[in-house]
C-alpha atoms as a PDB file:
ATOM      1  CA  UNK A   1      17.742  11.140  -7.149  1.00  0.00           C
ATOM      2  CA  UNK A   2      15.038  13.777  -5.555  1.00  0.00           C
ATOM      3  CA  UNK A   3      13.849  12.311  -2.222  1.00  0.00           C
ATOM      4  CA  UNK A   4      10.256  13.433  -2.272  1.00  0.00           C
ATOM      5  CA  UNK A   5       8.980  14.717   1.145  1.00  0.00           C
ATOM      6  CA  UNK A   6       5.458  15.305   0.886  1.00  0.00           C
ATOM      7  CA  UNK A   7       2.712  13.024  -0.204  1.00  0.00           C
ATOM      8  CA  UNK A   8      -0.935  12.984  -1.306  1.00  0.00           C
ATOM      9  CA  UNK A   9      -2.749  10.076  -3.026  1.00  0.00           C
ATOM     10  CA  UNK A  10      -5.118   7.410  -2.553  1.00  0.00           C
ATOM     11  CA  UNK A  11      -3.592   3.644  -1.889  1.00  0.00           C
ATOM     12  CA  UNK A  12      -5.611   0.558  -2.707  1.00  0.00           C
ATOM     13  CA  UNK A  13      -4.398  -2.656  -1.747  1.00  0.00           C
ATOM     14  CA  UNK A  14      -4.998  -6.737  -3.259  1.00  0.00           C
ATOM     15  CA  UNK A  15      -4.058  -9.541  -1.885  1.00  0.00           C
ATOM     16  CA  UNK A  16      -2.619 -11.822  -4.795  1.00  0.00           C
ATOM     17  CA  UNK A  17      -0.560 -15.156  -5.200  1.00  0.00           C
ATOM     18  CA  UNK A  18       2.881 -14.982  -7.444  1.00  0.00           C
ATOM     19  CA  UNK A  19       0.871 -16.811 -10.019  1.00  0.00           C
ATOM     20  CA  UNK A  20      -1.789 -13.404 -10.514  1.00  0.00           C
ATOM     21  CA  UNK A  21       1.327 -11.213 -10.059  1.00  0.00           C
ATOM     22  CA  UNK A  22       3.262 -13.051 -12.650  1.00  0.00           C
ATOM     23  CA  UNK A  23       0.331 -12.365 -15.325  1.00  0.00           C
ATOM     24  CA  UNK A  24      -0.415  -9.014 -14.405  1.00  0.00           C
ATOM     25  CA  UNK A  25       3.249  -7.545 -15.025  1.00  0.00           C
ATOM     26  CA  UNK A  26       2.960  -9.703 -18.304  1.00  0.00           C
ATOM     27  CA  UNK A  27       0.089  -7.362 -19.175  1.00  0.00           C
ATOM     28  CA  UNK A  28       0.771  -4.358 -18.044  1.00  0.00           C
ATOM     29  CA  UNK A  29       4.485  -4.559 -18.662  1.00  0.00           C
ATOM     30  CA  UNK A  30       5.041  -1.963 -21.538  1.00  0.00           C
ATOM     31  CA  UNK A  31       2.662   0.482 -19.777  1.00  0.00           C
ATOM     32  CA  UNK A  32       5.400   0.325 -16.142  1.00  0.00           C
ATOM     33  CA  UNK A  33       9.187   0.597 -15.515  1.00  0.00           C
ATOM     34  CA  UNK A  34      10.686  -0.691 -12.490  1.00  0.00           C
ATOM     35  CA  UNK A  35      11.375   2.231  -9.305  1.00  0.00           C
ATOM     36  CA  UNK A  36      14.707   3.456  -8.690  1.00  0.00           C
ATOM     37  CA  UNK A  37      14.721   1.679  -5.936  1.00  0.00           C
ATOM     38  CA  UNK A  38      14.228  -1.869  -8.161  1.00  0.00           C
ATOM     39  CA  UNK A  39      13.976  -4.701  -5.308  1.00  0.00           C
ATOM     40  CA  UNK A  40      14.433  -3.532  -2.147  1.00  0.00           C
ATOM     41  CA  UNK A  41      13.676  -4.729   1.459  1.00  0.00           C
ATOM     42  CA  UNK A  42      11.850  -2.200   3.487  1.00  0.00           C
ATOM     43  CA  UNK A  43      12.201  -2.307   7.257  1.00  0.00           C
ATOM     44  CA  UNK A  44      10.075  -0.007   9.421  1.00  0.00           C
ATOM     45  CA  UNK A  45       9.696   0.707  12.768  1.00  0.00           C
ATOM     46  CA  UNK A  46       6.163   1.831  14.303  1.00  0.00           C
ATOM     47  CA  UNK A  47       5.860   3.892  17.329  1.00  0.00           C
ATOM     48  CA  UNK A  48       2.629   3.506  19.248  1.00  0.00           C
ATOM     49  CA  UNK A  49       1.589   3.782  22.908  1.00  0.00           C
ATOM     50  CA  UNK A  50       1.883   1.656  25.824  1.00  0.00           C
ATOM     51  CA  UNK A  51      -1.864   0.330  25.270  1.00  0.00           C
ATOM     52  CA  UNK A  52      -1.289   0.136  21.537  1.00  0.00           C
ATOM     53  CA  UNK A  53      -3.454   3.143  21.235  1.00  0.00           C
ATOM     54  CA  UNK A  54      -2.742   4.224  17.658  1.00  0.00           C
ATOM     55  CA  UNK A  55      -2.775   0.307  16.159  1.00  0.00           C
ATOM     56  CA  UNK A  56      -6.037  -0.044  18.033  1.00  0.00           C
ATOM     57  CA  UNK A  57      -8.014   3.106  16.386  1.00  0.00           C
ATOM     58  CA  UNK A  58      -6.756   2.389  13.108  1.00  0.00           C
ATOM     59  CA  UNK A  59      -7.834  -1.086  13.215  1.00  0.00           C
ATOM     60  CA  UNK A  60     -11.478   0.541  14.134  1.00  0.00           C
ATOM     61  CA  UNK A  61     -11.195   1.740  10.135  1.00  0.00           C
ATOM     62  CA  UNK A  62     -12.009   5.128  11.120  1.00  0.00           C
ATOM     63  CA  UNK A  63     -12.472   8.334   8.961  1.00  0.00           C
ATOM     64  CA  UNK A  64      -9.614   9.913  10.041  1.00  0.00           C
ATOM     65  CA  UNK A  65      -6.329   7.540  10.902  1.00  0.00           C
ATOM     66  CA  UNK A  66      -2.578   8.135  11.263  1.00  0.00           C
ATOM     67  CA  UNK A  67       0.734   6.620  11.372  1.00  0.00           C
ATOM     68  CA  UNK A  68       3.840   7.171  13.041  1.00  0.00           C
ATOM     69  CA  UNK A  69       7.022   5.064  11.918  1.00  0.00           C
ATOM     70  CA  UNK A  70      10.841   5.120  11.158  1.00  0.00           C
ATOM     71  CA  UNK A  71      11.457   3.315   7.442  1.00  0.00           C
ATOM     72  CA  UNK A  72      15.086   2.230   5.868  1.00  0.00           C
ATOM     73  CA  UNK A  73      15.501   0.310   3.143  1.00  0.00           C
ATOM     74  CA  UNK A  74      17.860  -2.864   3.727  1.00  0.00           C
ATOM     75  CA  UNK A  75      19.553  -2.341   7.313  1.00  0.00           C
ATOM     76  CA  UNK A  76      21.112   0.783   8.081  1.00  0.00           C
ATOM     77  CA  UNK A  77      24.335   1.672   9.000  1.00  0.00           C
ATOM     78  CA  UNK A  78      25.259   4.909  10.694  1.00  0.00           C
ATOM     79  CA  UNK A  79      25.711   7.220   7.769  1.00  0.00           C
ATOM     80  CA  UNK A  80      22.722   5.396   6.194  1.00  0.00           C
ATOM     81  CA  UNK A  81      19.713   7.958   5.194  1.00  0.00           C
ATOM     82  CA  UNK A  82      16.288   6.510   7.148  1.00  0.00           C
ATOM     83  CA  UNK A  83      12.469   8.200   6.950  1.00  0.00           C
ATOM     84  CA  UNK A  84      10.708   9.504   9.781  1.00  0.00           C
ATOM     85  CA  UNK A  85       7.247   9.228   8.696  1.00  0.00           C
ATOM     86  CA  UNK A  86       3.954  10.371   9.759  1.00  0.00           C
ATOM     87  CA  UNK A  87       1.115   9.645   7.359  1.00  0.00           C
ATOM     88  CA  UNK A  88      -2.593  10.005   8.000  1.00  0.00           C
ATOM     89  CA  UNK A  89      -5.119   9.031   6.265  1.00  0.00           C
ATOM     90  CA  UNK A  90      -8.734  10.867   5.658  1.00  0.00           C
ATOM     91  CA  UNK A  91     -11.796   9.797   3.867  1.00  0.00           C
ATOM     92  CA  UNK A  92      -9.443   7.349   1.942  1.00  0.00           C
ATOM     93  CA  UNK A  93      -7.135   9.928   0.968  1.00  0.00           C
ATOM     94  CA  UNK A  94      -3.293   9.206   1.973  1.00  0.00           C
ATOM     95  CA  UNK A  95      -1.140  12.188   3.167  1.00  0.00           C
ATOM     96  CA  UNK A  96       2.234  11.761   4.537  1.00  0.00           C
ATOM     97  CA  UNK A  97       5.196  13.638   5.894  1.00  0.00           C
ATOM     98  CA  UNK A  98       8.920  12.321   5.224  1.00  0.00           C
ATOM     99  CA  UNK A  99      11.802  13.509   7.125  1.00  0.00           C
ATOM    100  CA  UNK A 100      15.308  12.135   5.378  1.00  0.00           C
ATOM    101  CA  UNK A 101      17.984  11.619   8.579  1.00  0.00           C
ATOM    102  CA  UNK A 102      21.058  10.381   9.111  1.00  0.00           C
ATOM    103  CA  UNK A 103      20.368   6.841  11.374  1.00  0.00           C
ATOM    104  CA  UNK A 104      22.397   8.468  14.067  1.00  0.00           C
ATOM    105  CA  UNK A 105      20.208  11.344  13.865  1.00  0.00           C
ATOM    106  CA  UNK A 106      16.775   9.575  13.857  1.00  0.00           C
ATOM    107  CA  UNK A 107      18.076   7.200  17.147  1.00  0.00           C
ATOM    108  CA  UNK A 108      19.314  10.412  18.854  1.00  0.00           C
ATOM    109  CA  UNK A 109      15.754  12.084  18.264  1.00  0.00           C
ATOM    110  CA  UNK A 110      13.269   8.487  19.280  1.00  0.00           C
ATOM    111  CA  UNK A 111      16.116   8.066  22.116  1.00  0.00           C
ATOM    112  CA  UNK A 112      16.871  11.431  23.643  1.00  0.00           C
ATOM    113  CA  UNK A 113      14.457  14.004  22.141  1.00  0.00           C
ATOM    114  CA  UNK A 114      16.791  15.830  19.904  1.00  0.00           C
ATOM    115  CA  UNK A 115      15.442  17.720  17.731  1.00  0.00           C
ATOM    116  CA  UNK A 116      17.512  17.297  14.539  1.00  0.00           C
ATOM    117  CA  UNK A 117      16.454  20.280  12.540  1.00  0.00           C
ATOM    118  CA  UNK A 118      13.601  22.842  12.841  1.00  0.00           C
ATOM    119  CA  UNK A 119      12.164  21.730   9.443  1.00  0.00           C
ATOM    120  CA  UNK A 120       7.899  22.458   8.929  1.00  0.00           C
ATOM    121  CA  UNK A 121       8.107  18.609   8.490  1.00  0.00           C
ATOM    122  CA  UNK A 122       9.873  17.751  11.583  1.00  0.00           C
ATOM    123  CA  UNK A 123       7.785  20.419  13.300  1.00  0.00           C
ATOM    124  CA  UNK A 124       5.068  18.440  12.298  1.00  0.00           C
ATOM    125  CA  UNK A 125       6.161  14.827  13.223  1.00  0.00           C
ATOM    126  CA  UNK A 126       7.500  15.921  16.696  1.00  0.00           C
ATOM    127  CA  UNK A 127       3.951  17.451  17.277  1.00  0.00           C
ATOM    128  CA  UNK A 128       2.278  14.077  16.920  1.00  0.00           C
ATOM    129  CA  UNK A 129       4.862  12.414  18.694  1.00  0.00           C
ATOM    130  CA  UNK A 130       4.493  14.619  21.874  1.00  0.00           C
ATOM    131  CA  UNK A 131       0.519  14.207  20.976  1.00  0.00           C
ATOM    132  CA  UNK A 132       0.846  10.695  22.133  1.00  0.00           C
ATOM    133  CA  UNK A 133       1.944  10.182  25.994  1.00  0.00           C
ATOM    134  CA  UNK A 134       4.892   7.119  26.336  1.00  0.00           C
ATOM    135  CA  UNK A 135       5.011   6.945  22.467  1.00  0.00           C
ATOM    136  CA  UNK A 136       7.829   4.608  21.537  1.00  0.00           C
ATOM    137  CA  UNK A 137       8.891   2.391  19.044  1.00  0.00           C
ATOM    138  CA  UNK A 138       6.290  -0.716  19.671  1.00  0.00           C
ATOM    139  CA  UNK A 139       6.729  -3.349  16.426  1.00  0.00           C
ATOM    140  CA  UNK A 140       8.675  -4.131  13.632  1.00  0.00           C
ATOM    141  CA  UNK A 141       7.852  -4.881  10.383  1.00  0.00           C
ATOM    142  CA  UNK A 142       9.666  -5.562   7.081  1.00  0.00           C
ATOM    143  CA  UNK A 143       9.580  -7.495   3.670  1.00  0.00           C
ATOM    144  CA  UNK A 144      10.907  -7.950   0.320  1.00  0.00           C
ATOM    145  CA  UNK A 145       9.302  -5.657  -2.364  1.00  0.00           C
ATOM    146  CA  UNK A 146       9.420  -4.608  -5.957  1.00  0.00           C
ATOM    147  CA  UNK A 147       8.512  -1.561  -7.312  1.00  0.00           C
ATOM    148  CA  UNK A 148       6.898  -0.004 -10.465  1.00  0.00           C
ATOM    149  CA  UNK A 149       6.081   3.000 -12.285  1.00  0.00           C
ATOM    150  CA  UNK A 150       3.654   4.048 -14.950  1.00  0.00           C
ATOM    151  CA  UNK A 151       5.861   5.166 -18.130  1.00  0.00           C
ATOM    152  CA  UNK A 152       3.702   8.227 -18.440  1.00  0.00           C
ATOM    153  CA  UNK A 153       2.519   9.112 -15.029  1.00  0.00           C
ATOM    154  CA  UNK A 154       5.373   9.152 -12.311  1.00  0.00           C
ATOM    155  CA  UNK A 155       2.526   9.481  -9.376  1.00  0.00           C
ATOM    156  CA  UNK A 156       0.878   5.704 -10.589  1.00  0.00           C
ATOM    157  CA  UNK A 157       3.214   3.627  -8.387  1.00  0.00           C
ATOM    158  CA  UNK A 158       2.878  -0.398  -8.367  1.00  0.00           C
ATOM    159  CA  UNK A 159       4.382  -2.091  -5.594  1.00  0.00           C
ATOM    160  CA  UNK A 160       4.380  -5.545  -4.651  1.00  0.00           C
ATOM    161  CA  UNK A 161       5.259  -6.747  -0.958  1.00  0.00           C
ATOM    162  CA  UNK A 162       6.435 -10.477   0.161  1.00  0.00           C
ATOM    163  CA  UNK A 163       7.795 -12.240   2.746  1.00  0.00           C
ATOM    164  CA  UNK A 164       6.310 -10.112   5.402  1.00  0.00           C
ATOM    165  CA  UNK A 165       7.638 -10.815   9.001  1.00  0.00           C
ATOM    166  CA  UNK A 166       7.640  -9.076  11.975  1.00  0.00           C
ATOM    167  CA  UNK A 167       9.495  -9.099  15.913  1.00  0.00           C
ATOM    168  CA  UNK A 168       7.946  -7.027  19.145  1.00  0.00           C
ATOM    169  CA  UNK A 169      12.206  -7.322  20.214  1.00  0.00           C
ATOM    170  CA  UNK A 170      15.122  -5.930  19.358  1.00  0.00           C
ATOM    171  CA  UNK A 171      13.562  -2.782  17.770  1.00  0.00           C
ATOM    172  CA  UNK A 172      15.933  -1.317  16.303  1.00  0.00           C
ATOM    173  CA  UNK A 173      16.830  -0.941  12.438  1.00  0.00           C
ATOM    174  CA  UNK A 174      20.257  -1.475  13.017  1.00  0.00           C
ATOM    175  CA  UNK A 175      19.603  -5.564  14.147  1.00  0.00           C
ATOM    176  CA  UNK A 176      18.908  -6.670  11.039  1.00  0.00           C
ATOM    177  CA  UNK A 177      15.676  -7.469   8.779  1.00  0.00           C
ATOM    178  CA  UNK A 178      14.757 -11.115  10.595  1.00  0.00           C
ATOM    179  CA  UNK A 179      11.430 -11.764  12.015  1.00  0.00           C
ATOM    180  CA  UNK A 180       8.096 -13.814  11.845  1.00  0.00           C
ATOM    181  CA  UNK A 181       6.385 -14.186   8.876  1.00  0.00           C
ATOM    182  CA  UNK A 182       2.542 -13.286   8.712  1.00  0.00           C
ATOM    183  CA  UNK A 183       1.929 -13.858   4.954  1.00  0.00           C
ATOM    184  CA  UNK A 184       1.969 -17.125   3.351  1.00  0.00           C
ATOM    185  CA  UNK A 185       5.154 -17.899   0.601  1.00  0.00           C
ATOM    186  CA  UNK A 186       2.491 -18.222  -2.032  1.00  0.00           C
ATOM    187  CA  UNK A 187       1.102 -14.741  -1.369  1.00  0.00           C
ATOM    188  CA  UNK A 188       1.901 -11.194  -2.223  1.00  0.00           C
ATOM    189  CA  UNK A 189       0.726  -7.657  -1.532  1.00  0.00           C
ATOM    190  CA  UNK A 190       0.214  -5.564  -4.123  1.00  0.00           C
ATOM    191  CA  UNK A 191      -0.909  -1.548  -3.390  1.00  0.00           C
ATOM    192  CA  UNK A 192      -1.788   0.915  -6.497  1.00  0.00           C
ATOM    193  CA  UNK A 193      -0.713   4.461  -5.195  1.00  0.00           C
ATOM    194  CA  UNK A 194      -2.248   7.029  -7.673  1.00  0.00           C
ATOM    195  CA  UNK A 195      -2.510  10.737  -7.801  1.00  0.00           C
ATOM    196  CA  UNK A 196      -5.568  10.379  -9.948  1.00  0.00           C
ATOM    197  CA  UNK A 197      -7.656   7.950 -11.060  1.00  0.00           C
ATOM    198  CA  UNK A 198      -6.436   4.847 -12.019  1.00  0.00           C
ATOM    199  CA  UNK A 199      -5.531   4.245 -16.038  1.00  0.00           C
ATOM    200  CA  UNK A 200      -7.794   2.192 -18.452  1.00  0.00           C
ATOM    201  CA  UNK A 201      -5.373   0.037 -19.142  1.00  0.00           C
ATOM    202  CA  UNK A 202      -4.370  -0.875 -15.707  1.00  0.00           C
ATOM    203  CA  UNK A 203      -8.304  -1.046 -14.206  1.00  0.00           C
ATOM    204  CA  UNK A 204      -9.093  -3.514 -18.010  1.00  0.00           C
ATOM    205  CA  UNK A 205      -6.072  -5.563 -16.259  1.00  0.00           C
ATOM    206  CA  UNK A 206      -7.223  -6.282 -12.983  1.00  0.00           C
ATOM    207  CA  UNK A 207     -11.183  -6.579 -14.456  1.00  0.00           C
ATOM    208  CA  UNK A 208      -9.576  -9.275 -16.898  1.00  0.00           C
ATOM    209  CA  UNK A 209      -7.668 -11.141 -14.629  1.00  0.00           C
ATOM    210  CA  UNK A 210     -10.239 -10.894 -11.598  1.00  0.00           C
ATOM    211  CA  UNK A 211      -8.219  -9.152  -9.188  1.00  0.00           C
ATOM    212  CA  UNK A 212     -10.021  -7.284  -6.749  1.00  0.00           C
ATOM    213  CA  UNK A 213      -8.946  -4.828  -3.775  1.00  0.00           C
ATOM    214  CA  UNK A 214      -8.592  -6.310  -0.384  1.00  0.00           C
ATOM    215  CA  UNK A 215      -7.459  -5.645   3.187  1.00  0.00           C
ATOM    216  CA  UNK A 216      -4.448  -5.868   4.872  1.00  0.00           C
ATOM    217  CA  UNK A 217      -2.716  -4.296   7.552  1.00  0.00           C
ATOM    218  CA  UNK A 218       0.992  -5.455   8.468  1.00  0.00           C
ATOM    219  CA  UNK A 219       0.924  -3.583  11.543  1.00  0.00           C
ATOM    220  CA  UNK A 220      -2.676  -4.308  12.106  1.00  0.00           C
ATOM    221  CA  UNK A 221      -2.221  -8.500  11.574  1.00  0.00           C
ATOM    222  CA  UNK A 222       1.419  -8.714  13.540  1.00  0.00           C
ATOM    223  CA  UNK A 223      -0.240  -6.496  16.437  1.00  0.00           C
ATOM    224  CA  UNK A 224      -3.462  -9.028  16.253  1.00  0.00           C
ATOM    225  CA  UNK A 225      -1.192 -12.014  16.725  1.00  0.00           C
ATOM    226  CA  UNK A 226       0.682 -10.792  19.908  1.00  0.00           C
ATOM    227  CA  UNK A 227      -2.304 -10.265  21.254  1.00  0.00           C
ATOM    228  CA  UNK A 228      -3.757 -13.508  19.997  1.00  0.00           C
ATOM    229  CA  UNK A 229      -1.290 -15.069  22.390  1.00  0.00           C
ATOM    230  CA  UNK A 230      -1.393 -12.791  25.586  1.00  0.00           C
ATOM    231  CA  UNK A 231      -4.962 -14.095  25.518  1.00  0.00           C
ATOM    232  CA  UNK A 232      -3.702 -17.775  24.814  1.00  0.00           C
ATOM    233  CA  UNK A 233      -1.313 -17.480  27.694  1.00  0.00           C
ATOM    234  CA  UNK A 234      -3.649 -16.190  29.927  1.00  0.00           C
ATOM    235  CA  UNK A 235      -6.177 -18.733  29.168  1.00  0.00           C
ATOM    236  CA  UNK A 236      -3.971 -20.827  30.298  1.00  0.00           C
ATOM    237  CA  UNK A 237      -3.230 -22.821  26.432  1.00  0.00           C
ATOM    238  CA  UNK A 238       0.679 -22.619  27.032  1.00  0.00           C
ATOM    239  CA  UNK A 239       2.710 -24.720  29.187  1.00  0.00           C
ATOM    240  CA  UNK A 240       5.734 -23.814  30.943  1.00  0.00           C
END
């Protein structure tokens, strides 16, 4: 399987409950085959400054936004191949950088600095990294998802996202894919990642079934409820 490295497409995302989802993939199911990842649970881990500076310009929904994270899929060992990721996105346009390591590799680079190759990409990602003083690995964030592709166009990706949860401890890939969940049982996210424009069968789908794009930010929501309760605290709502 060819990891692919280099990204450029435009991302829209809905909110939907497992009763929506379930009649979507009834109707678009001959038009979509399952990715080779199939179900997977994807576990990142966001780097961001000490004041949360990247989290908090993003969530200003600025022209220009980026991204810096570490992504596995299920928990890694240390052999395991992870992502070092930076993706930014401009005028609603998605472009991201992917650097495949070796776990041992990515910790020794986010612990110690070492540089594990002189790639263009990693070039790239260690610039924005040293862009940002005291960057370091600040939430983490997985959940359950299945993926899809069109039949005829393998840049139309369908994914759907459950079971979101989150932890501000222990941040570390290795500890396992536990944490608090932000998104109700009943609820799903689903994000349309096209090259192009999207397919008339797939926009007469979500017209039919009244699905419409939404807004949601794992990062974003998690980072509001930590903050939700340093306020709390302060105010003086918790008891010791």
């Amino acid at each position: 399987m060819t990891i692919q490295t280099v990204f450029e497409r435009t991302e829209k995302k809905y909110i939907l409950t497992l009763s929506q989802r379930r009649r979507l993939l009834e109707v678009i199911s001959r038009y979509i085959k399952p990715d080779e990842y199939g179900e997977s649970t994807v576990c990142s881990l966001y780097f961001d400054t000490d004041d949360s500076r990247l989290i908090r310009h993003s969530m200003e929904k600025p022209v220009y936004k980026e991204k810096l994270r570490l992504r596995s899929y299920s928990t890694p060992k240390r052999d395991s191949n992870v992502f070092l990721e930076l993706k930014k996105k401009y005028n609603g346009v998605v472009y991201k950088r992917r650097q495949t390591l070796k776990y041992t590799q990515a910790m020794d680079y986010i612990r110690e600095g070492v540089m594990p190759n002189d790639s263009q990409i990693m070039r790239e990602i260690d610039w924005a990294m040293q862009y940002y003083p005291g960057i370091a690995p600040k939430m983490f964030i997985a959940y359950d998802r299945t993926a899809f592709y069109s039949k005829t166009d393998h840049e139309l990706r369908i994914t759907f996202d459950r079971n979101v949860r989150f932890r501000t401890d222990n941040l570390d890939l290795a500890k396992g894919h536990y944490g608090e969940r932000i998104l109700d049982a009943n609820l799903c996210i689903m994000e349309i990642k096209a090259l192009c424009a999207m397919p008339l069968w797939l926009t007469q789908a979500l017209s039919d079934l009244k699905i419409f794009p939404g807004s949601f930010s794992k990062y974003g929501t998690a980072y509001e409820i930590t903050e939700q309760r340093k306020n709390d605290y302060k105010g003086g709502q918790y008891c010791a």
